[in-house]
Structures are given as structure tokens and as C-alpha cells.
C-alpha atoms as a PDB file:
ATOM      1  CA  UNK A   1       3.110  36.664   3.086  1.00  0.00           C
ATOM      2  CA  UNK A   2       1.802  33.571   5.446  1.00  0.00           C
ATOM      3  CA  UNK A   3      -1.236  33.198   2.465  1.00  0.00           C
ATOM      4  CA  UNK A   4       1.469  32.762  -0.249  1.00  0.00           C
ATOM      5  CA  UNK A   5       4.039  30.904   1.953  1.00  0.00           C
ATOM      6  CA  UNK A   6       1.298  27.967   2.549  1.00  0.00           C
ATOM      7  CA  UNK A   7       0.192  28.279  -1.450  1.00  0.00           C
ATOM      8  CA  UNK A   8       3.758  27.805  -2.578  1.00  0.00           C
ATOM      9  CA  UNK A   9       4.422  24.843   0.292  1.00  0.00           C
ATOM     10  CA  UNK A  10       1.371  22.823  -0.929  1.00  0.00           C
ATOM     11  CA  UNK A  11       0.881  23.776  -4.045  1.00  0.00           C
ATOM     12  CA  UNK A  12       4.178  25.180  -5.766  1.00  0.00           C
ATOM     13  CA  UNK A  13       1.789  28.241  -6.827  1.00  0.00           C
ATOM     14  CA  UNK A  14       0.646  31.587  -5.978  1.00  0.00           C
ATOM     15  CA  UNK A  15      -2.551  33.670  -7.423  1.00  0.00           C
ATOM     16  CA  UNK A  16      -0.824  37.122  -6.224  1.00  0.00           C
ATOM     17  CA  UNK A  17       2.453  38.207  -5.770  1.00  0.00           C
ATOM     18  CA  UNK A  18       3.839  41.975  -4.860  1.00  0.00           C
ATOM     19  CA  UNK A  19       7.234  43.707  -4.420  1.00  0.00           C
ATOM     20  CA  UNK A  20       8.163  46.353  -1.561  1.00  0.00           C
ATOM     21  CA  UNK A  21       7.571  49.297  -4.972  1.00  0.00           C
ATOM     22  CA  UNK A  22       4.020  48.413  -5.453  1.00  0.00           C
ATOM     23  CA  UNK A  23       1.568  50.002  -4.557  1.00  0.00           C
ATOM     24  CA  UNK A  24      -1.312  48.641  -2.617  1.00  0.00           C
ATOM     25  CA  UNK A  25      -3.396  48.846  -6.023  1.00  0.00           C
ATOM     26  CA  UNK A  26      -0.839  46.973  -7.830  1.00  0.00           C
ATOM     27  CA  UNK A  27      -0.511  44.461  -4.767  1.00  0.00           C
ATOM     28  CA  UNK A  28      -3.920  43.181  -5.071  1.00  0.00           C
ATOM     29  CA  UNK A  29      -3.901  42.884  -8.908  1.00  0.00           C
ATOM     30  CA  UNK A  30      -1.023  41.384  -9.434  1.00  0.00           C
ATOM     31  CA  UNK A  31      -1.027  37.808 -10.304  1.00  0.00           C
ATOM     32  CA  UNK A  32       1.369  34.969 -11.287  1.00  0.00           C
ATOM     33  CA  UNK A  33      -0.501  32.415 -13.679  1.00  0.00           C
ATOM     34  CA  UNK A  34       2.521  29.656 -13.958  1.00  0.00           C
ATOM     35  CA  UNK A  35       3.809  27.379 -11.510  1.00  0.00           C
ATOM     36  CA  UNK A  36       6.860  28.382  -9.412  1.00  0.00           C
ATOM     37  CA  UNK A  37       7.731  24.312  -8.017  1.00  0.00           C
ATOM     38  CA  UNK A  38       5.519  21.407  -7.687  1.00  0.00           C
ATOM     39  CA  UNK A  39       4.712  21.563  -3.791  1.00  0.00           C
ATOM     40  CA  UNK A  40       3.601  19.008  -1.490  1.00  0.00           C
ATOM     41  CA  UNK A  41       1.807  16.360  -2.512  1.00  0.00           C
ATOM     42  CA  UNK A  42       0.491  14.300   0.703  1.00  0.00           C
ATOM     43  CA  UNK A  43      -0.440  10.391  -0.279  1.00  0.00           C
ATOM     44  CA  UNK A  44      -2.986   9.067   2.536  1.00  0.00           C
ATOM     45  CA  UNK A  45      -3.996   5.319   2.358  1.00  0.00           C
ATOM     46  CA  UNK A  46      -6.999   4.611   3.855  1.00  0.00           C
ATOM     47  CA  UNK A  47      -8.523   0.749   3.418  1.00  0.00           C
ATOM     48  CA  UNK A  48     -12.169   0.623   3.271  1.00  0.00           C
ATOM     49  CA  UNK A  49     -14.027  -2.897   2.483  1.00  0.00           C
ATOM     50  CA  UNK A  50     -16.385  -2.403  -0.488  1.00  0.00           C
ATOM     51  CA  UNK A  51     -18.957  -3.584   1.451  1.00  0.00           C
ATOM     52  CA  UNK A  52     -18.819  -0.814   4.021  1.00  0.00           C
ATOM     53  CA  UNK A  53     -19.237   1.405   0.890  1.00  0.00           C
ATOM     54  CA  UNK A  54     -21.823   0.229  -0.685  1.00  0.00           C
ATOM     55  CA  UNK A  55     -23.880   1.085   2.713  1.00  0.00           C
ATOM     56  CA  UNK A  56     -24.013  -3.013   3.468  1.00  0.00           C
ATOM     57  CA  UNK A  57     -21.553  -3.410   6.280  1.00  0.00           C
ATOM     58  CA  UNK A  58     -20.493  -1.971   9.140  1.00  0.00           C
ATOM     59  CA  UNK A  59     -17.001  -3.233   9.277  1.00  0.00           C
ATOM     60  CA  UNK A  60     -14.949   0.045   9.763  1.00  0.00           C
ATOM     61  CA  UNK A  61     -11.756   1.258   7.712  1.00  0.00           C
ATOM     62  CA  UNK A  62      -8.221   1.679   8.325  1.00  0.00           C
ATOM     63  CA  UNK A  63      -6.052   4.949   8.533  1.00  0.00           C
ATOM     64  CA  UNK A  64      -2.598   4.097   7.712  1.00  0.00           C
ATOM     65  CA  UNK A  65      -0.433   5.090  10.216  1.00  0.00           C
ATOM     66  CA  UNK A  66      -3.281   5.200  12.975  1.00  0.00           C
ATOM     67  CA  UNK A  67      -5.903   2.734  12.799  1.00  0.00           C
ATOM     68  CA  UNK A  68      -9.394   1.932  13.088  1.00  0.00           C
ATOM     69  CA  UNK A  69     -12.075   4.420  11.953  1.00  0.00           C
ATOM     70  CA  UNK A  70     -15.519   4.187  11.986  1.00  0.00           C
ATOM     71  CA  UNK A  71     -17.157   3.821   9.032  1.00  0.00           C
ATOM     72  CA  UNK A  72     -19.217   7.284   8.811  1.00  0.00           C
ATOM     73  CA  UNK A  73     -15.443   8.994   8.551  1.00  0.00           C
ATOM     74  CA  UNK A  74     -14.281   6.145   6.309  1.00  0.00           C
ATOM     75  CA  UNK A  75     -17.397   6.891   4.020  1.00  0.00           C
ATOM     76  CA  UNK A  76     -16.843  10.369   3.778  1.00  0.00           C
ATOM     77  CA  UNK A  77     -12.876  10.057   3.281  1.00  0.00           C
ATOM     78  CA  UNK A  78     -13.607   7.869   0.173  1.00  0.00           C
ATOM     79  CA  UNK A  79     -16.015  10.540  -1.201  1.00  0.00           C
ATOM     80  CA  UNK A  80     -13.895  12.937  -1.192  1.00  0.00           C
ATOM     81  CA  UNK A  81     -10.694  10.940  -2.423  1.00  0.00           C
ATOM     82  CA  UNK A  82      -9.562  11.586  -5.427  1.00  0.00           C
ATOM     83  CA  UNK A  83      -8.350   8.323  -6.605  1.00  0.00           C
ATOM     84  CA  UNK A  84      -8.541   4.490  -5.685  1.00  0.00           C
ATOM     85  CA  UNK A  85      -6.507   1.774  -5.027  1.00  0.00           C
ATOM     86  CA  UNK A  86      -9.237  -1.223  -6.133  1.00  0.00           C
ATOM     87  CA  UNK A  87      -7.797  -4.054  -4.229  1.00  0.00           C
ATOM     88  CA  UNK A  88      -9.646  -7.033  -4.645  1.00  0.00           C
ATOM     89  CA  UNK A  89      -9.383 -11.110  -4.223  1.00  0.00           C
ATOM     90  CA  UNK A  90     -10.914 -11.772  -7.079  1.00  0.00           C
ATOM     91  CA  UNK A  91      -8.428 -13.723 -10.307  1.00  0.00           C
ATOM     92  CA  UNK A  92      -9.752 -10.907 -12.937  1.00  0.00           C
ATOM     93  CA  UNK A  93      -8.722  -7.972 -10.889  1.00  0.00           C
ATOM     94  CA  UNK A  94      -5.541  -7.546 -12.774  1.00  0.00           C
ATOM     95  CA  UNK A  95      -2.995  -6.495  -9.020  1.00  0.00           C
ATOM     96  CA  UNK A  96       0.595  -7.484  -9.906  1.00  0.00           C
ATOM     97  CA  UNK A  97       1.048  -9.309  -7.141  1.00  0.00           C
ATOM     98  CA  UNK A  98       4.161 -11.029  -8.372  1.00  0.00           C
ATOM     99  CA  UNK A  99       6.523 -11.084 -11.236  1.00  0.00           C
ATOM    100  CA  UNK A 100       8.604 -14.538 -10.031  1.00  0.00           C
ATOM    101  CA  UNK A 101      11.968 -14.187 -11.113  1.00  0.00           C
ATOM    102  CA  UNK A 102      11.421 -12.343 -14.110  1.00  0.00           C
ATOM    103  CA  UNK A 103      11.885  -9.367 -12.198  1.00  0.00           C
ATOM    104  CA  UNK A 104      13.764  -7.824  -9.103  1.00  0.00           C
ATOM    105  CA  UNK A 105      12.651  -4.443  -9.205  1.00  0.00           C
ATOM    106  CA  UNK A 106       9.278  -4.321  -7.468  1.00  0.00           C
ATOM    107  CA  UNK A 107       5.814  -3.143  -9.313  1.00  0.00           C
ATOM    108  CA  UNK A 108       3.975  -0.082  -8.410  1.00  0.00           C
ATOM    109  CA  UNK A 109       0.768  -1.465  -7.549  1.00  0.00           C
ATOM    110  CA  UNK A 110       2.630  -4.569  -5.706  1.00  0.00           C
ATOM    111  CA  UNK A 111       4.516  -1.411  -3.619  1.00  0.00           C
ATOM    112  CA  UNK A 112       1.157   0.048  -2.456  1.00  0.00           C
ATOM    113  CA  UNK A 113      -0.529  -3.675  -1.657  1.00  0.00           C
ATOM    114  CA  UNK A 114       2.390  -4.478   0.518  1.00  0.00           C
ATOM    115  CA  UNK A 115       2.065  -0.219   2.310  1.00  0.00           C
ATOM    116  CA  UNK A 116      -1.193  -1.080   3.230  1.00  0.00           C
ATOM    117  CA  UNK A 117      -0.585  -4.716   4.532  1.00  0.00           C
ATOM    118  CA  UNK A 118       2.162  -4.023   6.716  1.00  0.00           C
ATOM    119  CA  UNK A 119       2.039  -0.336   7.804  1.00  0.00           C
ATOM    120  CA  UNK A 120       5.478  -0.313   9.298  1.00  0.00           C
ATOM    121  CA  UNK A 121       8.884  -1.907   9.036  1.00  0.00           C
ATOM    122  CA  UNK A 122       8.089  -5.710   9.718  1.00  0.00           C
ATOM    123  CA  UNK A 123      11.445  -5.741  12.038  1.00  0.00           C
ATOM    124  CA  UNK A 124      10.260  -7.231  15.423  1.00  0.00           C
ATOM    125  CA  UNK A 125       9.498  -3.620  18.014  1.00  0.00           C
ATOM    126  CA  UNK A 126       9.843  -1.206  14.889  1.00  0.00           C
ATOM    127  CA  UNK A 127       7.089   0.860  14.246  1.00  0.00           C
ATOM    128  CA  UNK A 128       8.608   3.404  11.597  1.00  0.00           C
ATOM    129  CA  UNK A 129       5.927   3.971   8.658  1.00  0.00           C
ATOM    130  CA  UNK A 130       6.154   1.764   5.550  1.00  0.00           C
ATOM    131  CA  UNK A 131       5.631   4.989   3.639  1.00  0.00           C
ATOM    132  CA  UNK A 132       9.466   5.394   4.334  1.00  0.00           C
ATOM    133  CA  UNK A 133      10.946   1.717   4.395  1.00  0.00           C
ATOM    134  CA  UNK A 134      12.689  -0.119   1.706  1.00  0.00           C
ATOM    135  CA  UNK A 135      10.644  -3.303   0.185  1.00  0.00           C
ATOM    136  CA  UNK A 136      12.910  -6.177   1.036  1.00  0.00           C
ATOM    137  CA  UNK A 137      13.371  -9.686  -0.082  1.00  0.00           C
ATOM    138  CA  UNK A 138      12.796 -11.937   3.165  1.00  0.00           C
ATOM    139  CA  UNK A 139      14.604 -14.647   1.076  1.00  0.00           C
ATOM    140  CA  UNK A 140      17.329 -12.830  -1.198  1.00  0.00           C
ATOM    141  CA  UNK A 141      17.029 -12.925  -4.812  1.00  0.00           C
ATOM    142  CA  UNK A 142      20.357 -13.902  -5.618  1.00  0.00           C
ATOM    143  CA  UNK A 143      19.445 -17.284  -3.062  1.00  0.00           C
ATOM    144  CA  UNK A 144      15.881 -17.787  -5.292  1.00  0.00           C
ATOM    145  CA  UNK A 145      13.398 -16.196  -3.296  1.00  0.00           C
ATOM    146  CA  UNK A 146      11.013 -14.324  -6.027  1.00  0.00           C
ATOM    147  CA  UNK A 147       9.508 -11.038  -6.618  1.00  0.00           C
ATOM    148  CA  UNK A 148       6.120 -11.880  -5.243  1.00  0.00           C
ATOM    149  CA  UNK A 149       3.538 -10.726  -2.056  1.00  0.00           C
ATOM    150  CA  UNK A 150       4.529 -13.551  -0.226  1.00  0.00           C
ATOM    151  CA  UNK A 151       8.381 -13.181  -0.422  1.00  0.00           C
ATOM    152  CA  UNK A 152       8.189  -8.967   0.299  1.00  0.00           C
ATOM    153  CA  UNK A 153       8.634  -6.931   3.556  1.00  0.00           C
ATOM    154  CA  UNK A 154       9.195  -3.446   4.585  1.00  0.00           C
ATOM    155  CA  UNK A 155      12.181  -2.597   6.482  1.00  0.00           C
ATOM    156  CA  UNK A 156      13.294   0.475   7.567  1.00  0.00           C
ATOM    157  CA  UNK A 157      16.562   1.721   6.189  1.00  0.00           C
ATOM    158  CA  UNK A 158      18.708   1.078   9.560  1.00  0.00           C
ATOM    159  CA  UNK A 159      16.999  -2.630   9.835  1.00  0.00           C
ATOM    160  CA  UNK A 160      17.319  -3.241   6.385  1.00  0.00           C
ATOM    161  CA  UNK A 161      21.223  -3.231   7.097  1.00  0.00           C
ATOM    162  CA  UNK A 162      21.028  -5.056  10.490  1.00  0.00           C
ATOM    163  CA  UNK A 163      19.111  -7.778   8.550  1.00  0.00           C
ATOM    164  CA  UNK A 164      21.562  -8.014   5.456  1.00  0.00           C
ATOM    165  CA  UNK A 165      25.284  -7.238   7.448  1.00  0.00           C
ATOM    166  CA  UNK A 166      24.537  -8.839  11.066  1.00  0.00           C
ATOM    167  CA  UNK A 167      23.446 -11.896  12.331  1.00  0.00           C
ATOM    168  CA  UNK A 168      20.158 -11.806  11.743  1.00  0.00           C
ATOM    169  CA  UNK A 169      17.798 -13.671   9.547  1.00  0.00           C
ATOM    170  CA  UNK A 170      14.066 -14.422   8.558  1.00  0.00           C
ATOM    171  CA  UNK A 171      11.898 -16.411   6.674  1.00  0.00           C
ATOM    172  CA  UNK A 172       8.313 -16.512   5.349  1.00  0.00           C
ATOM    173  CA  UNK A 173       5.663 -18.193   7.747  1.00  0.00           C
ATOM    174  CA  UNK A 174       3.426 -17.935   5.365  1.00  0.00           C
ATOM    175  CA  UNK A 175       0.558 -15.607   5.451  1.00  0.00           C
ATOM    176  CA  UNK A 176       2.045 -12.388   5.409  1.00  0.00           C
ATOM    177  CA  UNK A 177       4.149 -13.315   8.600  1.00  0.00           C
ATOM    178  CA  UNK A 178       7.883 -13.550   9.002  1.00  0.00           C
ATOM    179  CA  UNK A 179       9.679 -15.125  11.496  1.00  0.00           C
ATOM    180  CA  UNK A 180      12.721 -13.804  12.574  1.00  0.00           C
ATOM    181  CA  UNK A 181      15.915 -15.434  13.961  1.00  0.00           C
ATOM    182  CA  UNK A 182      18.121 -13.508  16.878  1.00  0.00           C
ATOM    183  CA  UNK A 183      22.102 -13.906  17.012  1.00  0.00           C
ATOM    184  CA  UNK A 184      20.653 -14.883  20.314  1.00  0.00           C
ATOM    185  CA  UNK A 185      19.080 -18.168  18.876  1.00  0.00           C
ATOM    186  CA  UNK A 186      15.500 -16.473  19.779  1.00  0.00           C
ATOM    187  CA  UNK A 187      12.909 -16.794  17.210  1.00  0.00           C
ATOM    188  CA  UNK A 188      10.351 -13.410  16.982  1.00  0.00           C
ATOM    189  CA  UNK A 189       7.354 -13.291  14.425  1.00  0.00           C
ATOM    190  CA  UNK A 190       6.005 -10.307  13.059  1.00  0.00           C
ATOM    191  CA  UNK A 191       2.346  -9.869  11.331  1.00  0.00           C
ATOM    192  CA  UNK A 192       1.641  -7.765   8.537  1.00  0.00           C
ATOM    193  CA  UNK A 193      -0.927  -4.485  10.216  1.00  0.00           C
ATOM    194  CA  UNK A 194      -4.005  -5.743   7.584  1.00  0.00           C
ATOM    195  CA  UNK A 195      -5.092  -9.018   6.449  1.00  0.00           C
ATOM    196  CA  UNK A 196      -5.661  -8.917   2.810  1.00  0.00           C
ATOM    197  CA  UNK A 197      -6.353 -12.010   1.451  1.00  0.00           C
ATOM    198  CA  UNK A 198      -4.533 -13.120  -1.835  1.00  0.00           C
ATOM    199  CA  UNK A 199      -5.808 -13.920  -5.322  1.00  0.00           C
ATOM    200  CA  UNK A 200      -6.915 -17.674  -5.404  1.00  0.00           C
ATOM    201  CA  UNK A 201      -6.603 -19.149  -9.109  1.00  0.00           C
ATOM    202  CA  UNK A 202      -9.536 -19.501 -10.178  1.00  0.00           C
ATOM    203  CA  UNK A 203     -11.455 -22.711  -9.576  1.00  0.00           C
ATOM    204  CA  UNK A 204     -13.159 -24.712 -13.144  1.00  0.00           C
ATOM    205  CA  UNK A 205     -15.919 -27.270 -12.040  1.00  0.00           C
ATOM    206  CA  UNK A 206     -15.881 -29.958 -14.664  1.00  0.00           C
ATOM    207  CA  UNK A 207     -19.447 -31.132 -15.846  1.00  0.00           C
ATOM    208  CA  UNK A 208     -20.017 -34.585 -16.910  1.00  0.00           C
ATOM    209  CA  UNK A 209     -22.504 -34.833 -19.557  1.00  0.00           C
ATOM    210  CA  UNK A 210     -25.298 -37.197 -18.616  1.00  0.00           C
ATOM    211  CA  UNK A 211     -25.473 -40.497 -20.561  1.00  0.00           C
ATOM    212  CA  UNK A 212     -29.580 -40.357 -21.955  1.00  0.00           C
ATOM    213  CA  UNK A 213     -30.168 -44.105 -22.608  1.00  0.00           C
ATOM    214  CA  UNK A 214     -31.244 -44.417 -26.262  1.00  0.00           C
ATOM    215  CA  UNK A 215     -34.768 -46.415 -25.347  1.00  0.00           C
ATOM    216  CA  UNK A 216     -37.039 -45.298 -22.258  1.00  0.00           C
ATOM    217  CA  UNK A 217     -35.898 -47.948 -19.455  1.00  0.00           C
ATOM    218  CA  UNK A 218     -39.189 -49.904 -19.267  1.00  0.00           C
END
């Protein structure tokens, strides 16, 4: 019973399955093929530089939720993940990192950029996981601010609603950091957990062609 109790919790599924009027022949033949629910499905984000991967750094990764880990764990997490998040800083990487004003609802792959930059609510002392915070505008949309990494927090659900129906206010300082404003008139910043650099545009060098005198110069 504790066997099919943990199938069905994690994976909504059972390979046997009895009744009280079977016997113990027909208990351990019995099978159920289909589904019965969908189960648990964990999601762990763990950031590992490319580098590290490759075998050409030694800068070590980060569990969400806990923190540094050496890179010999971080290695063998990412071999055995499933799937990856690339996130890169490169121009052709393709990241939705902002959709302006075209858009409020916020992008999937913006959503997980901004889990694994701040970790937790970005309220100042709260520490509740990202994984279960709202993505909030730091300036509102309906006062301009945009749809974009720089303009994007998480906030718990009870300081979402002390920011939007109390005293309090914030504002981008740029870099991932907000500063915050107490009914109090003191000023607290908060810093996002990881530093992940942004997308530059890319850079075009301009070559001047060289001016090749008709005659030698002598």
C-alpha cells in the first residue's frame, strides 16, 4: 500500500493494484496500464555557468532556495537534468527579456529569468521562495513602467498587497535592485539573489575603406 501510495503521489500511476477478494496470485499480476492523475511534478532550478560545465572553471553553481554548491554536485545535477534553461548574454540567444508595453502579462521564459535572479520576494526581510510570489511591476503599468527585466520583481502574495494598498513604494535602482520607501520616510534596498547580466545590443564596428593613392608616392 506505502509502494503504490508514493507511485500515485509522484507519479499519478501505479504498475499493480489489488482488492481485499484477490488472491495473492491475482495481487501480484494485476496491473493498471493508464494513468489514474498526473502527480507531482517537482521543478528544481539550479544555475550553473557554462564554463563550469564545459570542465574550464571552477566557479560553483547555485541551488535555488539554498545556495552555493560546489561544482562536482553542480556537474552531476546538470547530467542528470532533464531539461535546460540556456540563459545567456549574448544578442542571438533569443530570452524574452521584455515585451515594453505591448504586453502586461509576463513571458514564460522572462518568469523563470527573473526565479532565478531573485530567489525570494524582493520585499526588504522576506525570504519566502520566488517559486510562490507574484511577478510585480515595481513601476505600475497603468503609470508607464513596461513589461521588461528591469521593471519586474517578485513579491509574495501578502507584500504584494502591502506594496499596492499601504504606504509603501519602490523604484528601480537599476541593476536588478529596488529601493524601497517606508511610511516611515526610511529608504531600504533589496538585491536580486544572482547577478545575471543582461543582453547588450550588439555592437557594429564601422570600417573605413583605405584611400590607395592612384600613383606610388615617390
Amino acid at each position: 500500500m506505502a509502494d503504490a501510495f508514493t507511485d500515485l503521489l509522484l507519479d499519478g500511476t501505479t504498475t499493480a493494484a489489488a482488492t481485499d477478494g484477490d488472491s495473492v496470485e491475482d495481487k501480484s499480476t494485476r496491473r493498471i496500464d493508464a494513468p489514474i492523475g498526473v502527480g507531482i511534478r517537482p521543478r528544481v532550478l539550479v544555475t550553473v555557468p557554462v564554463l563550469t560545465l564545459l570542465g574550464k572553471s571552477e566557479e560553483p553553481g547555485t541551488l535555488e532556495g539554498y545556495g552555493p554548491i560546489d561544482t562536482d554536485t553542480a556537474r552531476r545535477i546538470a547530467a542528470r537534468a532533464p531539461s535546460f534553461t540556456r540563459i545567456l548574454t549574448h544578442p542571438e540567444t533569443g530570452a524574452v527579456l521584455s515585451v515594453g508595453r505591448d504586453r502586461y502579462a509576463v513571458p514564460k521564459d522572462l518568469r523563470t529569468w527573473l526565479r532565478v535572479r531573485d530567489e525570494t520576494c524582493r520585499f526588504p526581510g522576506c525570504n519566502r521562495s520566488a517559486g510562490r510570489a507574484d511577478v510585480d511591476h515595481v513601476t505600475d503599468w497603468q503609470y508607464g513602467g513596461g513589461t521588461d527585466y528591469g521593471n519586474l520583481v517578485h513579491l509574495c502574495r501578502s507584500h504584494h498587497r502591502v506594496k499596492h494598498h499601504t504606504a509603501w513604494s519602490s523604484r528601480s535602482a537599476g541593476g536588478g535592485r529596488v529601493r524601497w520607501l517606508a511610511p516611515s520616510g526610511h529608504e531600504y534596498e533589496t538585491e536580486p539573489a544572482t547577478h545575471v547580466a543582461t543582453p547588450k545590443p550588439e555592437r557594429r564596428v564601422a570600417r573605413a575603406k583605405a584611400v590607395i593613392p592612384e600613383e606610388p608616392p615617390f
